[in-house]
PDB file of N, CA and C in Angstrom:
ATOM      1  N   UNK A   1      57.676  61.834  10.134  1.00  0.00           N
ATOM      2  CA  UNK A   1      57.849  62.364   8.785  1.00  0.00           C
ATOM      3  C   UNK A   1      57.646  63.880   8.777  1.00  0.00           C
ATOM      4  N   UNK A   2      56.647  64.434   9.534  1.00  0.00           N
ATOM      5  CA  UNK A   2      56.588  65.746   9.437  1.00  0.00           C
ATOM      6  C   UNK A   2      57.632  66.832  10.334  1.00  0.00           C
ATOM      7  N   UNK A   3      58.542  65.844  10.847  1.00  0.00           N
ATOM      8  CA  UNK A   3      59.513  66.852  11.169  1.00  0.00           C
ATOM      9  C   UNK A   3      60.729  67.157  10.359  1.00  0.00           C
ATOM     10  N   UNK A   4      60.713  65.620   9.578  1.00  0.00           N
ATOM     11  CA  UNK A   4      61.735  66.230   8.535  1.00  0.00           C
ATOM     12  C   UNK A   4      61.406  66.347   7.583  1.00  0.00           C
ATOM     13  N   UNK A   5      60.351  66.415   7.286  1.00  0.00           N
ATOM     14  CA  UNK A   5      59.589  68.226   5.836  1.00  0.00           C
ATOM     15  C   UNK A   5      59.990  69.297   6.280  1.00  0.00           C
ATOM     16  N   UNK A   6      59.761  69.911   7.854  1.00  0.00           N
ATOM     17  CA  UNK A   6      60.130  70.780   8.509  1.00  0.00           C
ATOM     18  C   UNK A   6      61.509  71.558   8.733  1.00  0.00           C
ATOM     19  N   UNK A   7      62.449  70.194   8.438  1.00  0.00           N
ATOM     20  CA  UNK A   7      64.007  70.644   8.626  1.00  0.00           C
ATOM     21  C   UNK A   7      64.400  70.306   7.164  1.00  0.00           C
ATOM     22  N   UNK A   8      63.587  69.952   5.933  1.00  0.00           N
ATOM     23  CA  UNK A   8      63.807  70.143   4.817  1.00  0.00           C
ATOM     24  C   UNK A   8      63.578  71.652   4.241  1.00  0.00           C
ATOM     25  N   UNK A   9      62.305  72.326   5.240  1.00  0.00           N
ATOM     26  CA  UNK A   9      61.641  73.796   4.656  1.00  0.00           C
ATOM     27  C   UNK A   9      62.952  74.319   5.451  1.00  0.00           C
ATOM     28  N   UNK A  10      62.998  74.621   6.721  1.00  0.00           N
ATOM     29  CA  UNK A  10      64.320  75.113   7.384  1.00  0.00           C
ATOM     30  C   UNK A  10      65.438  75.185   6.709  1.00  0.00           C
ATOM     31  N   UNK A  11      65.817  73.806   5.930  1.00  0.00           N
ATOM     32  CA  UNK A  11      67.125  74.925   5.423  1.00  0.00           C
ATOM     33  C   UNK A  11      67.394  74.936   4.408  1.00  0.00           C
ATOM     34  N   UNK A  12      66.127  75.342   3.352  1.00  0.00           N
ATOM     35  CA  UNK A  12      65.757  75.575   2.092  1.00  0.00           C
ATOM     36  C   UNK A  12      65.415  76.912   2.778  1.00  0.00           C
ATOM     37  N   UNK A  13      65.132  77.530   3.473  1.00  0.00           N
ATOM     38  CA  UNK A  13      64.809  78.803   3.616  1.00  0.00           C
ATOM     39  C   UNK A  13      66.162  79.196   3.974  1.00  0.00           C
ATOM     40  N   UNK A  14      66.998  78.688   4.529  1.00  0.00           N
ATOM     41  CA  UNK A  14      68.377  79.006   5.231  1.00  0.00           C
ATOM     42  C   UNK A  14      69.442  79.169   4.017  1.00  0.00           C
ATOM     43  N   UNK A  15      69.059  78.742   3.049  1.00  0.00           N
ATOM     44  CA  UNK A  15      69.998  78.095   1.824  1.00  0.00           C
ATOM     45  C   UNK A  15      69.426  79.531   1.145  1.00  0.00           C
ATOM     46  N   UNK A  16      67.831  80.241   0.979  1.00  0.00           N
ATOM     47  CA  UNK A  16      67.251  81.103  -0.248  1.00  0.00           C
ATOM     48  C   UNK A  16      68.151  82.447   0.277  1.00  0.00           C
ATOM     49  N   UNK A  17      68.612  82.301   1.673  1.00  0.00           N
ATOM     50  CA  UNK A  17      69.655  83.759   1.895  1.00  0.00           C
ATOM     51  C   UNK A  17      70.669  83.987   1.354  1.00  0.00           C
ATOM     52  N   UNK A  18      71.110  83.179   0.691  1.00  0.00           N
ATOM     53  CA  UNK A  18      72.785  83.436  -0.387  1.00  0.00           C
ATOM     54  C   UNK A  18      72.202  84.125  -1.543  1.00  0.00           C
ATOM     55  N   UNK A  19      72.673  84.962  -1.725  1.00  0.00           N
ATOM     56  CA  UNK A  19      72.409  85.619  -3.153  1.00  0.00           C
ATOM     57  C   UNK A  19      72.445  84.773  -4.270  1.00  0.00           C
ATOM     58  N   UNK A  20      71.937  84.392  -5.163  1.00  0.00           N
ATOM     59  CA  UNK A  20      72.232  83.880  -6.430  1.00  0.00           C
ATOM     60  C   UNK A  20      72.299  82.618  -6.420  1.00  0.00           C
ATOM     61  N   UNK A  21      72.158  81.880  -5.229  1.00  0.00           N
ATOM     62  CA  UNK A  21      72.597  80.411  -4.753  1.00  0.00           C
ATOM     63  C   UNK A  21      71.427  79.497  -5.320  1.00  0.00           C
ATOM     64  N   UNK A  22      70.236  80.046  -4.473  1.00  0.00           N
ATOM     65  CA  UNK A  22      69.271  79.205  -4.218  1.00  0.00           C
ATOM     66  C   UNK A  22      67.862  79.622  -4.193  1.00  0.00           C
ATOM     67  N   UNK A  23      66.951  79.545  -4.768  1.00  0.00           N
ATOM     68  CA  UNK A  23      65.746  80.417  -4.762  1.00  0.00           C
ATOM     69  C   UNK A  23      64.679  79.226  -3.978  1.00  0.00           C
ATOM     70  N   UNK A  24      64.106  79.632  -3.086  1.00  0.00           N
ATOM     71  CA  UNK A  24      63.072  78.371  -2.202  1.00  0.00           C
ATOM     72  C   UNK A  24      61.852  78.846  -2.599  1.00  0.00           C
ATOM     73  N   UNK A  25      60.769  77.991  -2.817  1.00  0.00           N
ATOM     74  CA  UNK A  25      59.069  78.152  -3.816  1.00  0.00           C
ATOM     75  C   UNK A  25      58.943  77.616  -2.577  1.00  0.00           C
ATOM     76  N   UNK A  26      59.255  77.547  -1.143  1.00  0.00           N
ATOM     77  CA  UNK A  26      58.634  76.725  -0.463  1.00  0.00           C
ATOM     78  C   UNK A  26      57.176  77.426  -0.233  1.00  0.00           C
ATOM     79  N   UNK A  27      56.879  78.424  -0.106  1.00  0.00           N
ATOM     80  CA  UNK A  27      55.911  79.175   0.453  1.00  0.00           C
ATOM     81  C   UNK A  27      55.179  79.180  -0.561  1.00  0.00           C
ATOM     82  N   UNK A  28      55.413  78.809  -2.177  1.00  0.00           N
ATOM     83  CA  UNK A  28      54.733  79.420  -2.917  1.00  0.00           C
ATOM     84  C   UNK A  28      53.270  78.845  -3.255  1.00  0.00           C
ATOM     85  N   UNK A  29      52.367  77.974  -2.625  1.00  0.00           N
ATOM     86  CA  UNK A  29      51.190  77.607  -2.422  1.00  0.00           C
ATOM     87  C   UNK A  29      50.376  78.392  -1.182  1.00  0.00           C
ATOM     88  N   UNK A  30      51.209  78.820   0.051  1.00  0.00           N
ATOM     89  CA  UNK A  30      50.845  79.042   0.921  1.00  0.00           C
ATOM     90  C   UNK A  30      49.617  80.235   1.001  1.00  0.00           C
ATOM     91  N   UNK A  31      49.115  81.023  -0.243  1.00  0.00           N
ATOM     92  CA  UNK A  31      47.620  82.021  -0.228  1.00  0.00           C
ATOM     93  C   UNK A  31      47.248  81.017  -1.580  1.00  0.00           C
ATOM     94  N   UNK A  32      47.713  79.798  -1.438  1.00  0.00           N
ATOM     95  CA  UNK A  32      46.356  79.390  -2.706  1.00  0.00           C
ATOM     96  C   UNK A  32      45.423  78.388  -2.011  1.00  0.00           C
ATOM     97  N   UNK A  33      43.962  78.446  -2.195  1.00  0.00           N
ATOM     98  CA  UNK A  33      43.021  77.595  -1.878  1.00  0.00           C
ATOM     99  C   UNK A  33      42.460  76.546  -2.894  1.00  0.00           C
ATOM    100  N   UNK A  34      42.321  76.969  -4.328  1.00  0.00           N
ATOM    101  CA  UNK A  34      42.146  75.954  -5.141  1.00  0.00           C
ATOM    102  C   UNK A  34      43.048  74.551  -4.597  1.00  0.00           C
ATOM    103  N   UNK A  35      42.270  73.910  -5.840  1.00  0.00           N
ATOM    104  CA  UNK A  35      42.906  72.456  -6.268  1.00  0.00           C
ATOM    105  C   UNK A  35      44.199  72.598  -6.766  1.00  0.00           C
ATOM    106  N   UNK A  36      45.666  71.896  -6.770  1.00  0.00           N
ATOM    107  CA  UNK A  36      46.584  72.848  -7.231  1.00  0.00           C
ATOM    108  C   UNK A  36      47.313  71.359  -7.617  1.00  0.00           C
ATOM    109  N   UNK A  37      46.781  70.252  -7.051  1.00  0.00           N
ATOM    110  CA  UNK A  37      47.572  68.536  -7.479  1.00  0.00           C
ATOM    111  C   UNK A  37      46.785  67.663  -7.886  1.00  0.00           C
ATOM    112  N   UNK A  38      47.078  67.267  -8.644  1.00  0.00           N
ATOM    113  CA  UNK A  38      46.331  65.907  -8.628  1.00  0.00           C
ATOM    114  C   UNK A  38      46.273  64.537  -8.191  1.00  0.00           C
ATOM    115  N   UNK A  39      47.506  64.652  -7.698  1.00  0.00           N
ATOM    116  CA  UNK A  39      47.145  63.065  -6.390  1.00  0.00           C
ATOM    117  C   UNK A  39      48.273  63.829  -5.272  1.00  0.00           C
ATOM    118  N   UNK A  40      48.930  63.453  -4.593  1.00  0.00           N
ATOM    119  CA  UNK A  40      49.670  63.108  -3.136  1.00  0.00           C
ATOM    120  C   UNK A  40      50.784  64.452  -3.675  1.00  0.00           C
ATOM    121  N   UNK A  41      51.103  64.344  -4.795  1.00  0.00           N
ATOM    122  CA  UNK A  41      53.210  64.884  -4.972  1.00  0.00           C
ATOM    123  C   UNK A  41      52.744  65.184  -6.444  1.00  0.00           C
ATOM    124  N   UNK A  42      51.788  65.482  -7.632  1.00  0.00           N
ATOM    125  CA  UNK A  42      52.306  65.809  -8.837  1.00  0.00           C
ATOM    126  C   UNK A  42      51.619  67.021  -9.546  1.00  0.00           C
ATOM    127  N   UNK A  43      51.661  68.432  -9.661  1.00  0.00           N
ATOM    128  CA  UNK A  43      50.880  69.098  -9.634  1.00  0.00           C
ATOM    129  C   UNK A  43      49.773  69.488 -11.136  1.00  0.00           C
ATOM    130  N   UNK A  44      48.622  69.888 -10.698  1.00  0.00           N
ATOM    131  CA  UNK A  44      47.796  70.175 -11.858  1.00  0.00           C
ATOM    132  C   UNK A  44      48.322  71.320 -12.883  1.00  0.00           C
ATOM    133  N   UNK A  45      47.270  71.416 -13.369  1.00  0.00           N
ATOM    134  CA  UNK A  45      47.546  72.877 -14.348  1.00  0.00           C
ATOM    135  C   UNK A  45      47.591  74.327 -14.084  1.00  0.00           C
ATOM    136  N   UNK A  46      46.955  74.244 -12.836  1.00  0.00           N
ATOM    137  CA  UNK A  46      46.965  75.282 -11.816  1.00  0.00           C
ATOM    138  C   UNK A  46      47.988  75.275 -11.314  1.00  0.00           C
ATOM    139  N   UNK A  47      48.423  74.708 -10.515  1.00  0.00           N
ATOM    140  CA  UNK A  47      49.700  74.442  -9.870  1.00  0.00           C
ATOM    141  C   UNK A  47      51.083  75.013 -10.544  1.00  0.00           C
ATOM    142  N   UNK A  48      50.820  74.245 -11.631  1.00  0.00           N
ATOM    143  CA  UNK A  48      52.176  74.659 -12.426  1.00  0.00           C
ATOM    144  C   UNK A  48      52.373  75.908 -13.096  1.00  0.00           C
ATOM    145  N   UNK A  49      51.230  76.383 -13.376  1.00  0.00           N
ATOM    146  CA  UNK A  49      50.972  78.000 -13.528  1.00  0.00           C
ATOM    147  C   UNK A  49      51.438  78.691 -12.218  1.00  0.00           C
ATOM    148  N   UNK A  50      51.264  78.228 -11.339  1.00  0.00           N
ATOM    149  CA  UNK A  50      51.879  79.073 -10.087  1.00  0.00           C
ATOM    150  C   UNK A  50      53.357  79.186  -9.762  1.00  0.00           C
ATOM    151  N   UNK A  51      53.578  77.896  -9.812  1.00  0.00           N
ATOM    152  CA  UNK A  51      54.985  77.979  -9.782  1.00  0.00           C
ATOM    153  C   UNK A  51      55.974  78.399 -10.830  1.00  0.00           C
ATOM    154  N   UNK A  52      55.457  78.420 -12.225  1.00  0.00           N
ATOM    155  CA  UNK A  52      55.714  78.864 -13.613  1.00  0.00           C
ATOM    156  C   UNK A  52      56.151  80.810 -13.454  1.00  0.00           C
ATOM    157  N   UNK A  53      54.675  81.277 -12.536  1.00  0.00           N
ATOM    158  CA  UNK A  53      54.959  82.394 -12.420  1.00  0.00           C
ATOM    159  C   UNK A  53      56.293  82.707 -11.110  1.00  0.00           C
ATOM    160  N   UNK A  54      55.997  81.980 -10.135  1.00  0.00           N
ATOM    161  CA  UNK A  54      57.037  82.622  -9.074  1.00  0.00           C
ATOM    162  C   UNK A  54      58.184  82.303  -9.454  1.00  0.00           C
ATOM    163  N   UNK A  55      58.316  81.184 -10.658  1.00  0.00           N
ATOM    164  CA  UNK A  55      59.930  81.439 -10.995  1.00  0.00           C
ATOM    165  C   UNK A  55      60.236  82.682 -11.950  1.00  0.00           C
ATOM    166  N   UNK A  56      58.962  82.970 -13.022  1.00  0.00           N
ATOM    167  CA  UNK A  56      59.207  84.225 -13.912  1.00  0.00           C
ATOM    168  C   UNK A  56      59.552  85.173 -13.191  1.00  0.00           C
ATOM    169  N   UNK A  57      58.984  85.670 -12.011  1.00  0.00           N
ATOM    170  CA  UNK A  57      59.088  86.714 -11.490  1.00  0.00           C
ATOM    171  C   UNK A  57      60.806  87.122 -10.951  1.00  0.00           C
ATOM    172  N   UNK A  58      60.929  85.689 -10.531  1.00  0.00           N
ATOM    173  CA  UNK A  58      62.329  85.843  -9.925  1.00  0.00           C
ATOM    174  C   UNK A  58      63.580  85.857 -11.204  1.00  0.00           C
ATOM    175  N   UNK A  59      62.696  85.472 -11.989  1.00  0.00           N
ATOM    176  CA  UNK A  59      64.346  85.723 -13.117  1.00  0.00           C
ATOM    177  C   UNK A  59      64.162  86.595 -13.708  1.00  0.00           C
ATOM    178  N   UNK A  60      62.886  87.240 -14.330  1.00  0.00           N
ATOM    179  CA  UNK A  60      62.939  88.477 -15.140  1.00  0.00           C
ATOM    180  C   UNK A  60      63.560  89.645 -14.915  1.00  0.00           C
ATOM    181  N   UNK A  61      63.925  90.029 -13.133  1.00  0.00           N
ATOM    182  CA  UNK A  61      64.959  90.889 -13.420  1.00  0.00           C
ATOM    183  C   UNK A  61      66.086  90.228 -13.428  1.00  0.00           C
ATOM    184  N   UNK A  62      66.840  89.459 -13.294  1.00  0.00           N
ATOM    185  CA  UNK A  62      67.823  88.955 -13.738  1.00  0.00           C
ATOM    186  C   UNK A  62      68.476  88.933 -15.373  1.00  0.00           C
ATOM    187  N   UNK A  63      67.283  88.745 -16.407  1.00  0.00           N
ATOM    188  CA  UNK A  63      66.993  88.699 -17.506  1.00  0.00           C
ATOM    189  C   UNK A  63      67.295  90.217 -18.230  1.00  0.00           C
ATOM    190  N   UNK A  64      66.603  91.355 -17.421  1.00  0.00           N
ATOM    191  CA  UNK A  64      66.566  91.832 -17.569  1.00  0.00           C
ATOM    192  C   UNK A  64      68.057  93.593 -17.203  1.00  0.00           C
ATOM    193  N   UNK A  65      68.307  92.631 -16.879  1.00  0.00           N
ATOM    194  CA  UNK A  65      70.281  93.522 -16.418  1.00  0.00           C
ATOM    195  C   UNK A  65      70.804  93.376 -17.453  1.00  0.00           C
ATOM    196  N   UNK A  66      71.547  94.520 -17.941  1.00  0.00           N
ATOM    197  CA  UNK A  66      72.624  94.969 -19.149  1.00  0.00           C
ATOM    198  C   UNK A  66      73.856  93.781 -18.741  1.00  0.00           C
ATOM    199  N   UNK A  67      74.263  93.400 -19.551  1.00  0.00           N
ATOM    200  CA  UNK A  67      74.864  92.496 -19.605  1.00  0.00           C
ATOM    201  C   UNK A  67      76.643  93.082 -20.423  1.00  0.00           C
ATOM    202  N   UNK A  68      77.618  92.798 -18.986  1.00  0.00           N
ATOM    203  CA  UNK A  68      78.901  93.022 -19.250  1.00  0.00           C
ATOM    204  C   UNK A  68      79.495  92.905 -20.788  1.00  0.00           C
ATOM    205  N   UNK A  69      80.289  94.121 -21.623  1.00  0.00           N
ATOM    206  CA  UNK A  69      80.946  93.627 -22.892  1.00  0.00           C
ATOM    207  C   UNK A  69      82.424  93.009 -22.277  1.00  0.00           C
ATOM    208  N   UNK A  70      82.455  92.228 -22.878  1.00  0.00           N
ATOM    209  CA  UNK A  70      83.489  91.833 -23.159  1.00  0.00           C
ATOM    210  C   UNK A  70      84.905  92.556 -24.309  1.00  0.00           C
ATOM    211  N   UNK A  71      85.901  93.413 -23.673  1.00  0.00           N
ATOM    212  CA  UNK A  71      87.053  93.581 -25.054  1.00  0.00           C
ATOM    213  C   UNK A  71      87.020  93.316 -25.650  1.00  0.00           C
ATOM    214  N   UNK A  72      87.519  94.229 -26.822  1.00  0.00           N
ATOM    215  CA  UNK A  72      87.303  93.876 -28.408  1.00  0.00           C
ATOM    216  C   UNK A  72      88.784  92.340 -28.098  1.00  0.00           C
ATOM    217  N   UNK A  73      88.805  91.190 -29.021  1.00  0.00           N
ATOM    218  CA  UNK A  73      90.033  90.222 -28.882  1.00  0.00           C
ATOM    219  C   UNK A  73      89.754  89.171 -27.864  1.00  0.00           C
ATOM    220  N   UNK A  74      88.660  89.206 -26.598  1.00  0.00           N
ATOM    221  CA  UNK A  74      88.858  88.521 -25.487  1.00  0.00           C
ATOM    222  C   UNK A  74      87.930  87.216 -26.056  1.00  0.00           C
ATOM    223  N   UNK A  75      87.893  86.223 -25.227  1.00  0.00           N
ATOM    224  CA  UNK A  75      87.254  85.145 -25.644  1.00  0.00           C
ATOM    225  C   UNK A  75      85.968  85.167 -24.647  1.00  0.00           C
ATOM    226  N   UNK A  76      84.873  84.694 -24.996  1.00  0.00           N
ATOM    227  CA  UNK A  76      83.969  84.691 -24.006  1.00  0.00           C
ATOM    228  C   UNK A  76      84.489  83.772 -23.253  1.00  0.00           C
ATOM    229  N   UNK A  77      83.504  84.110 -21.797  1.00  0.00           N
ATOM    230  CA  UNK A  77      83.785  82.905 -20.489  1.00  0.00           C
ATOM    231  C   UNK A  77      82.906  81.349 -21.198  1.00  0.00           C
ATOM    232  N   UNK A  78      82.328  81.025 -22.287  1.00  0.00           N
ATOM    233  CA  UNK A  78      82.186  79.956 -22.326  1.00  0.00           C
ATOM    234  C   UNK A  78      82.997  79.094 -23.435  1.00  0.00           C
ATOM    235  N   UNK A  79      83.636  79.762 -23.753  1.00  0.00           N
ATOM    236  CA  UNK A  79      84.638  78.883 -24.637  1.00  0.00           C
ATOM    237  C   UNK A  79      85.742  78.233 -24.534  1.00  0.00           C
ATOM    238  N   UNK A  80      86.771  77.525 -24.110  1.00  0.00           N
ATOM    239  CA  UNK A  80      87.311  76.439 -23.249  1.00  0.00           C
ATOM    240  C   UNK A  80      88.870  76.654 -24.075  1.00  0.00           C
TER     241      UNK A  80
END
């Protein structure tokens, strides 16, 4: 079993190199020592604060980019 966690982290790290594709939290416990689950696989309140933040971090600049106008007449890209 622990080799294929291993080739699950492998190419979740292999996958976080595409730009825009794929973002991997695999590491994102790896400087915490607290308690961070509460049984085997479901995480505490801590936990989810952690991961809460390493996703903020990664989208706020995203969030934060001027965002293309669209021509006066054009339809947005979500309207069909």
């Amino acid at each position: 079993m622990e080799k294929a966690i291993q080739d699950v982290y492998k190419e979740a790290e292999s996958r976080s190199g595409a730009p825009g594709k794929y973002v991997s939290l695999a590491h994102v416990f790896d400087r915490t020592t607290e308690t961070i689950y509460t049984d085997w696989s479901h995480l505490g309140p801590r936990g989810n604060e952690i991961v809460a933040q390493a996703i903020a971090e990664r989208l706020l600049p995203l969030l934060q980019r001027p965002v293309a106008k669209l021509p006066m007449g054009s339809h947005s890209p979500r309207t069909a």
